[in-house]
PDB file of N, CA and C in Angstrom:
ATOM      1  N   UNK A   1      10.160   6.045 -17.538  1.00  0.00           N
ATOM      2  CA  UNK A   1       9.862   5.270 -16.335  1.00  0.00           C
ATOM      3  C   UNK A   1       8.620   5.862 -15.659  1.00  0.00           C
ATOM      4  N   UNK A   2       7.570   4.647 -15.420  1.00  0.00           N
ATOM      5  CA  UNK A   2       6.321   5.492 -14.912  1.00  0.00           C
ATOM      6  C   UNK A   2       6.695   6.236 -13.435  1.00  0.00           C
ATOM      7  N   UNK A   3       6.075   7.134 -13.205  1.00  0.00           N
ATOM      8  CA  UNK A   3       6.187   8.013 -11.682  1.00  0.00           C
ATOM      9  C   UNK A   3       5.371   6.740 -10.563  1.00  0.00           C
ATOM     10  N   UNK A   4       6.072   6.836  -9.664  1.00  0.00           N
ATOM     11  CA  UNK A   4       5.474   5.762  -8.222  1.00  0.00           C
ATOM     12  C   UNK A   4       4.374   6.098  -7.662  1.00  0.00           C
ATOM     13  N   UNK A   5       3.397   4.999  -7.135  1.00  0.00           N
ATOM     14  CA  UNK A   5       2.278   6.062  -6.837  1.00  0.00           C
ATOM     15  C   UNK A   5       2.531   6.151  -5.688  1.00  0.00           C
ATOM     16  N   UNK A   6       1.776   6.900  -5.103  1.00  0.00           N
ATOM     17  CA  UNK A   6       1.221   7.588  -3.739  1.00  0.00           C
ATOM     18  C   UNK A   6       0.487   6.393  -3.063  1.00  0.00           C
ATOM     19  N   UNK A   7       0.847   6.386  -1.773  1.00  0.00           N
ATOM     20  CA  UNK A   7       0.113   5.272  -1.055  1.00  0.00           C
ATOM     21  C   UNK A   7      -1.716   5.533  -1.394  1.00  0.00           C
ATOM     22  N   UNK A   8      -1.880   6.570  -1.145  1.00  0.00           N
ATOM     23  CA  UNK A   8      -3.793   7.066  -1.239  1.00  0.00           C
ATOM     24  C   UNK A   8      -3.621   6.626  -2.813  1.00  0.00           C
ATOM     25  N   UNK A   9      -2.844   7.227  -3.997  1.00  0.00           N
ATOM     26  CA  UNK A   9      -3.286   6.048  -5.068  1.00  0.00           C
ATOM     27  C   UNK A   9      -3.303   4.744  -5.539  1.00  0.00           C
ATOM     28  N   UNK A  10      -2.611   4.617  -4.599  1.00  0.00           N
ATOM     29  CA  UNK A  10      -2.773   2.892  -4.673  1.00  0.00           C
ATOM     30  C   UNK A  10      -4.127   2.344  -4.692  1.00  0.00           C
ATOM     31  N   UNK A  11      -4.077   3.120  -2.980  1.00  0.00           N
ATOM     32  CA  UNK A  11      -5.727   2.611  -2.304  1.00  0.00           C
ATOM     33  C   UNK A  11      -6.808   2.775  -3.534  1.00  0.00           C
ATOM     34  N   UNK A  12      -6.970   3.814  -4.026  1.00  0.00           N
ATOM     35  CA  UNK A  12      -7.448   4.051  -4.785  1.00  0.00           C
ATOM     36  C   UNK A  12      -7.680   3.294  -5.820  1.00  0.00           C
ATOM     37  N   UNK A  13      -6.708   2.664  -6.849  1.00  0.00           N
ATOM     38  CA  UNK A  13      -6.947   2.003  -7.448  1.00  0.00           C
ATOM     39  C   UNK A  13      -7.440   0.490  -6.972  1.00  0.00           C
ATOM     40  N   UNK A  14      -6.724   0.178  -6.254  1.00  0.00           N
ATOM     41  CA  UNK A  14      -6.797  -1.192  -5.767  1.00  0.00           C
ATOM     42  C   UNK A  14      -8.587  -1.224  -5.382  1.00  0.00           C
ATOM     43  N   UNK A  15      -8.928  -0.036  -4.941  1.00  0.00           N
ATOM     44  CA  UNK A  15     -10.606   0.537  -4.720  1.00  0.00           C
ATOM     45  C   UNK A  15     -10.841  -0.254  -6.190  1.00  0.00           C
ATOM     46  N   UNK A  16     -10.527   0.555  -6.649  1.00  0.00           N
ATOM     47  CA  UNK A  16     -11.037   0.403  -8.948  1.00  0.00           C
ATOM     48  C   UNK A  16     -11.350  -1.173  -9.105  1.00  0.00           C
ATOM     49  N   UNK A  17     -10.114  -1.770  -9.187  1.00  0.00           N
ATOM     50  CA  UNK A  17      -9.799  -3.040  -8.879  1.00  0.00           C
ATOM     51  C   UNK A  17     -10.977  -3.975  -8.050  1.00  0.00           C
ATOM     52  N   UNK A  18     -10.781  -3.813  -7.254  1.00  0.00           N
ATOM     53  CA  UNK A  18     -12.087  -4.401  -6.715  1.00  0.00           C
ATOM     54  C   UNK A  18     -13.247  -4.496  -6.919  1.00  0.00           C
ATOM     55  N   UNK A  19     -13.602  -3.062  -7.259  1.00  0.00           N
ATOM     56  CA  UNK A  19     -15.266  -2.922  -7.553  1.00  0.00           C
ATOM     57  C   UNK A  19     -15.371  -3.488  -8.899  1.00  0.00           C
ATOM     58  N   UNK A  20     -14.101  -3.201  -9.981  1.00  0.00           N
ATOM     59  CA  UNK A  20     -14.510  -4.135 -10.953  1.00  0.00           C
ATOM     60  C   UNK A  20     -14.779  -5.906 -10.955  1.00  0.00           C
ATOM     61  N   UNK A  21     -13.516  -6.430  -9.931  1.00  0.00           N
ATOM     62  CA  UNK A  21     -13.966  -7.590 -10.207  1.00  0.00           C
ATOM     63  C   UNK A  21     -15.049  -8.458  -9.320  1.00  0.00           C
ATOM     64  N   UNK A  22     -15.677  -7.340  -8.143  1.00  0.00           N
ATOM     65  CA  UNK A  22     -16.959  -7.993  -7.723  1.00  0.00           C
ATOM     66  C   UNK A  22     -17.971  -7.917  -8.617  1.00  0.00           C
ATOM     67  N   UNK A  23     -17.952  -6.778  -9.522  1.00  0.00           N
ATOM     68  CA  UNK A  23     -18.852  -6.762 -10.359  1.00  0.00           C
ATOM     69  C   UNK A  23     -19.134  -7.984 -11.493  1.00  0.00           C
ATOM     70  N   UNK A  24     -17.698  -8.376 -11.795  1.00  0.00           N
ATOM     71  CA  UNK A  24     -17.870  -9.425 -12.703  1.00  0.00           C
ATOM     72  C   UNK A  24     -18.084  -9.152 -13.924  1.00  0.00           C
ATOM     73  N   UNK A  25     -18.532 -10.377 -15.134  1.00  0.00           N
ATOM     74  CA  UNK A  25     -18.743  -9.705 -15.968  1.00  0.00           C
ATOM     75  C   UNK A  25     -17.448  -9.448 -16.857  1.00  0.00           C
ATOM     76  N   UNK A  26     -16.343  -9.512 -16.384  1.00  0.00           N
ATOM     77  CA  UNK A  26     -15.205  -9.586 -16.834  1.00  0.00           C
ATOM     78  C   UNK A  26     -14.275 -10.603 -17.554  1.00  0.00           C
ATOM     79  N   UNK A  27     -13.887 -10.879 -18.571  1.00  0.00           N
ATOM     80  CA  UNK A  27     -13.098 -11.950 -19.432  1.00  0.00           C
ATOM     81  C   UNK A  27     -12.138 -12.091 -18.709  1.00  0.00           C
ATOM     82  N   UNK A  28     -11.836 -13.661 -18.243  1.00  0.00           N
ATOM     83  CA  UNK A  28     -10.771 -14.115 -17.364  1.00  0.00           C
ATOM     84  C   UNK A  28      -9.653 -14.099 -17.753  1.00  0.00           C
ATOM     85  N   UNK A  29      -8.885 -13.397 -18.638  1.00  0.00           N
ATOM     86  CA  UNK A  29      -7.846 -12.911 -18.754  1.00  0.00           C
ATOM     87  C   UNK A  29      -7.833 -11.804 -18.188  1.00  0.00           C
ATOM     88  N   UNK A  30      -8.311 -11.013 -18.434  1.00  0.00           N
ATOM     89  CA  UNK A  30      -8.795  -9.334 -17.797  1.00  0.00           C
ATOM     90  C   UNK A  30      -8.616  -9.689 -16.835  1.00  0.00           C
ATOM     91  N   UNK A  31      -9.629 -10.199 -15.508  1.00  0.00           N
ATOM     92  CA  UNK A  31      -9.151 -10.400 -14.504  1.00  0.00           C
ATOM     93  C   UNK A  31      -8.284 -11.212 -13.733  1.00  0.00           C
ATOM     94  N   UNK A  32      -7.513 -11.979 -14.397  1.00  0.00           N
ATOM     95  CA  UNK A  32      -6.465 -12.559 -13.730  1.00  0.00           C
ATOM     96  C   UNK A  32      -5.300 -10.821 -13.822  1.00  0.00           C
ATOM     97  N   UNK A  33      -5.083 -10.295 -14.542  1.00  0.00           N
ATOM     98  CA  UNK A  33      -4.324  -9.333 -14.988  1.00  0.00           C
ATOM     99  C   UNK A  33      -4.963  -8.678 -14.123  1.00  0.00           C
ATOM    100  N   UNK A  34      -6.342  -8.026 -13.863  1.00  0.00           N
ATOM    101  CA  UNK A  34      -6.084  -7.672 -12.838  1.00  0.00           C
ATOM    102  C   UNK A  34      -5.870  -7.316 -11.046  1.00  0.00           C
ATOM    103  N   UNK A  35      -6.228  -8.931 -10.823  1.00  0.00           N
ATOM    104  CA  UNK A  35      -5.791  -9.552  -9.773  1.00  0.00           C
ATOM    105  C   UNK A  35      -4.361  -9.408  -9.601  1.00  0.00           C
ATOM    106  N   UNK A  36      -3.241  -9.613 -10.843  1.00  0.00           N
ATOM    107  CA  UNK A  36      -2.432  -9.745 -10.501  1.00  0.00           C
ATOM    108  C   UNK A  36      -2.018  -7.876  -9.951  1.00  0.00           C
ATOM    109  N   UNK A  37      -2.325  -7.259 -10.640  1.00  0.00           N
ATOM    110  CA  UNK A  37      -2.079  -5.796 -10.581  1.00  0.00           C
ATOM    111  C   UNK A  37      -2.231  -5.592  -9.037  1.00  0.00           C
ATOM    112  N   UNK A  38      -3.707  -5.792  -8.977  1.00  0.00           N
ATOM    113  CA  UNK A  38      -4.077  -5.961  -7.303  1.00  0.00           C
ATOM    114  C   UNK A  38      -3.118  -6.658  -6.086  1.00  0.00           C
ATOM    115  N   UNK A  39      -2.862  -7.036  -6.532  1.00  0.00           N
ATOM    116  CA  UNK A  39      -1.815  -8.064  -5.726  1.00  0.00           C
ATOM    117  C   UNK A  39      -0.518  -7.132  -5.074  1.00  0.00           C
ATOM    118  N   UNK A  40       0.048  -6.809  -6.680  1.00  0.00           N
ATOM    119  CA  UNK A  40       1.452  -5.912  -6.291  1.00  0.00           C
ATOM    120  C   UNK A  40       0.792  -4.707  -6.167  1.00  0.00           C
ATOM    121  N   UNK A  41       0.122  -4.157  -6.228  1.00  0.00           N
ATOM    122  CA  UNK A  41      -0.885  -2.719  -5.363  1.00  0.00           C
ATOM    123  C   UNK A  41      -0.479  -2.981  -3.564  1.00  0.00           C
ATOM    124  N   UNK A  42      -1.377  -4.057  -3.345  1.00  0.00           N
ATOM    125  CA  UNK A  42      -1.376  -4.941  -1.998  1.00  0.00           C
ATOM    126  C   UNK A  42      -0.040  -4.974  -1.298  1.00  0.00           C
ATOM    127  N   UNK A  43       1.008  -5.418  -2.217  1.00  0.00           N
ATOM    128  CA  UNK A  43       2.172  -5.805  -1.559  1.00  0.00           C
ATOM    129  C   UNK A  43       2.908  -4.226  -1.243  1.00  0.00           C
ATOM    130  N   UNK A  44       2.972  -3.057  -2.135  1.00  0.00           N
ATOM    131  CA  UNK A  44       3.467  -1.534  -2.042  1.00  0.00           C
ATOM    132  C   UNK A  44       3.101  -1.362  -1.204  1.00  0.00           C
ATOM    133  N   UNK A  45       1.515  -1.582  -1.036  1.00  0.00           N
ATOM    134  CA  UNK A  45       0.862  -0.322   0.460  1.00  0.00           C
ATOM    135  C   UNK A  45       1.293  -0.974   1.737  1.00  0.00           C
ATOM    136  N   UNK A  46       1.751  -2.431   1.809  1.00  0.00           N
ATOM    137  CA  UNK A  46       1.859  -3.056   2.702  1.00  0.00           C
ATOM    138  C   UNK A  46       3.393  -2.344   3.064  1.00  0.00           C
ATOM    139  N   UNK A  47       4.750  -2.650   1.836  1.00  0.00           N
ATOM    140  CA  UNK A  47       5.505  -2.037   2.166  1.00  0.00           C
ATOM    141  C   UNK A  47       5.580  -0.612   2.939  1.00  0.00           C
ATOM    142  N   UNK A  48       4.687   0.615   2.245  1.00  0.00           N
ATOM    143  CA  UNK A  48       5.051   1.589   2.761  1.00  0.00           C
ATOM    144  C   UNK A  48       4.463   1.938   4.048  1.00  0.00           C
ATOM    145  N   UNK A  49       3.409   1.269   4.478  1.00  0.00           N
ATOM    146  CA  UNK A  49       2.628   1.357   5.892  1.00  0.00           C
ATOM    147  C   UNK A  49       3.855   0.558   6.688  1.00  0.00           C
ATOM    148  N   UNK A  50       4.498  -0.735   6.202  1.00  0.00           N
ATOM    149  CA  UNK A  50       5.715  -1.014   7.288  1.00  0.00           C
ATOM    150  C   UNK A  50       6.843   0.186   7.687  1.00  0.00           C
ATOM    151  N   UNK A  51       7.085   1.071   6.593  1.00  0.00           N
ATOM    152  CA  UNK A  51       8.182   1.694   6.742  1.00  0.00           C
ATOM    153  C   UNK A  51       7.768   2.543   7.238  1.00  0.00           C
ATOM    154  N   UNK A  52       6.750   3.103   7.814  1.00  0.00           N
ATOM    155  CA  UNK A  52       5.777   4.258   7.842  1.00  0.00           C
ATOM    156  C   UNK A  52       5.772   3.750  10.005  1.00  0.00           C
ATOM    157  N   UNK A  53       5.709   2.554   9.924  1.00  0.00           N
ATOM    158  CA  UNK A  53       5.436   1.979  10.855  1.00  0.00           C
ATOM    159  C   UNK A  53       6.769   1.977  11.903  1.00  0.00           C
ATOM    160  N   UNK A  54       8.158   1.575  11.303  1.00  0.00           N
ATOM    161  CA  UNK A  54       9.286   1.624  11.868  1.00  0.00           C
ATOM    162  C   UNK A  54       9.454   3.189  12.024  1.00  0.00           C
ATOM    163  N   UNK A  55       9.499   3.993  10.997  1.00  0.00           N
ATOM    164  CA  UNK A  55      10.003   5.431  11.317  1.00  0.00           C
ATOM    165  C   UNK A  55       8.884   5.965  12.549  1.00  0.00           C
ATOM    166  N   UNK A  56       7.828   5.100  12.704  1.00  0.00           N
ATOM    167  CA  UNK A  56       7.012   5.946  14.245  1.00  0.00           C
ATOM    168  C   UNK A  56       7.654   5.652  15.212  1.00  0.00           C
ATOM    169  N   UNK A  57       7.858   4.213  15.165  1.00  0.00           N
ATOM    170  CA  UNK A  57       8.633   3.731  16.150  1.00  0.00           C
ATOM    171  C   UNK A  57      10.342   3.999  16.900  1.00  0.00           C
ATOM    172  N   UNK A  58      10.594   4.584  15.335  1.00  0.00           N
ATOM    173  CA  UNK A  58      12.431   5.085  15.544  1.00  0.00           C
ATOM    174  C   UNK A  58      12.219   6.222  16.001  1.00  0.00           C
ATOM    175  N   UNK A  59      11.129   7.609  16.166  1.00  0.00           N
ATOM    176  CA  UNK A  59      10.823   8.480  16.227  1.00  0.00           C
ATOM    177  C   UNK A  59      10.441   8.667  17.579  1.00  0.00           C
ATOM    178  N   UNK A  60       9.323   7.438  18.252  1.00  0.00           N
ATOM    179  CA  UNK A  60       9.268   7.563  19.694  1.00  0.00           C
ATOM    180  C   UNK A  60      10.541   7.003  20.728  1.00  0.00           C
ATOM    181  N   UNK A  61      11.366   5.701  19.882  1.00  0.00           N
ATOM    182  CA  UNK A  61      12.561   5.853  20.808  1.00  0.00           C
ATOM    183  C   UNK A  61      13.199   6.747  20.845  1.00  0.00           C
ATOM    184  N   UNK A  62      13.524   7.910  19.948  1.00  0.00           N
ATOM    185  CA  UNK A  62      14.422   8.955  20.092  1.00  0.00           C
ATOM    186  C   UNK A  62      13.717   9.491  21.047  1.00  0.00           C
ATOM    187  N   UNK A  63      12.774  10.173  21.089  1.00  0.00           N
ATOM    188  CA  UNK A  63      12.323  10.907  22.174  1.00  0.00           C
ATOM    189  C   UNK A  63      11.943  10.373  23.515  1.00  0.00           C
ATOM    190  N   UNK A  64      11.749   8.577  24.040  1.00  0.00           N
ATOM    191  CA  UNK A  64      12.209   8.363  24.829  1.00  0.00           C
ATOM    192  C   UNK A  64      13.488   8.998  25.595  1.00  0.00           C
ATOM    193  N   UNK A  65      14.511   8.260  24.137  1.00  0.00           N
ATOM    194  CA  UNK A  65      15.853   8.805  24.773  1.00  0.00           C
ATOM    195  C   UNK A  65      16.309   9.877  25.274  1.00  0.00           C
ATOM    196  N   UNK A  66      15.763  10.848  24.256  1.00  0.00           N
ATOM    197  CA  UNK A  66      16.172  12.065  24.989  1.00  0.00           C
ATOM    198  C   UNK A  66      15.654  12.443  26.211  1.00  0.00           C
ATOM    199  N   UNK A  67      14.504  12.256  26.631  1.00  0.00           N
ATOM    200  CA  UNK A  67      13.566  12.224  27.995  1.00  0.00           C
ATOM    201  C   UNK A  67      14.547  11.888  28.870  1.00  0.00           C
ATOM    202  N   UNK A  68      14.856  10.915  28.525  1.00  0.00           N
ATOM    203  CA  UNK A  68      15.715   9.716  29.311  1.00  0.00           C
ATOM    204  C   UNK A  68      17.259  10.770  29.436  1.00  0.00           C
ATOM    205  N   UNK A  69      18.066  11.106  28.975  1.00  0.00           N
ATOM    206  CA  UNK A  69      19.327  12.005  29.102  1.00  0.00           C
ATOM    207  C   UNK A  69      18.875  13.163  29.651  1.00  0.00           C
ATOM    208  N   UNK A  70      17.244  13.793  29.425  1.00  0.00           N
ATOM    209  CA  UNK A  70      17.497  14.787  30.348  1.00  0.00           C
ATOM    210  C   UNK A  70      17.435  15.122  31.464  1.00  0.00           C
TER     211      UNK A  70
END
């Protein structure tokens, strides 16, 4: 089972990804494949910046709260 990437490798590739297909030049199979790659790249980083996003948020209500009880 491949290892998960790292949000910065994502970026990274999805970087790759891009610069290849502005460049062009590429057989439209190739790049539909890797559009599609790009895509679910897109959809991970999106996931983990949401979850990334709630745990700030679960993190400043706690410490509201506690503010708040003391």
């Amino acid at each position: 089972m491949p290892k998960k990437k790292t949000y910065e490798e994502a970026i990274a590739r999805l970087e790759e990804i891009t610069d290849q297909l502005e460049k062009g030049g590429i057989p439209l199979e190739k790049s539909l494949k890797l559009f599609e790659e790009g895509t679910k790249l897109s959809a991970y980083c999106y996931k983990i910046l949401n979850e990334a996003q709630q745990k700030v948020t679960e993190l400043s209500t706690d410490d509201i709260e506690k503010e708040a009880a003391e």
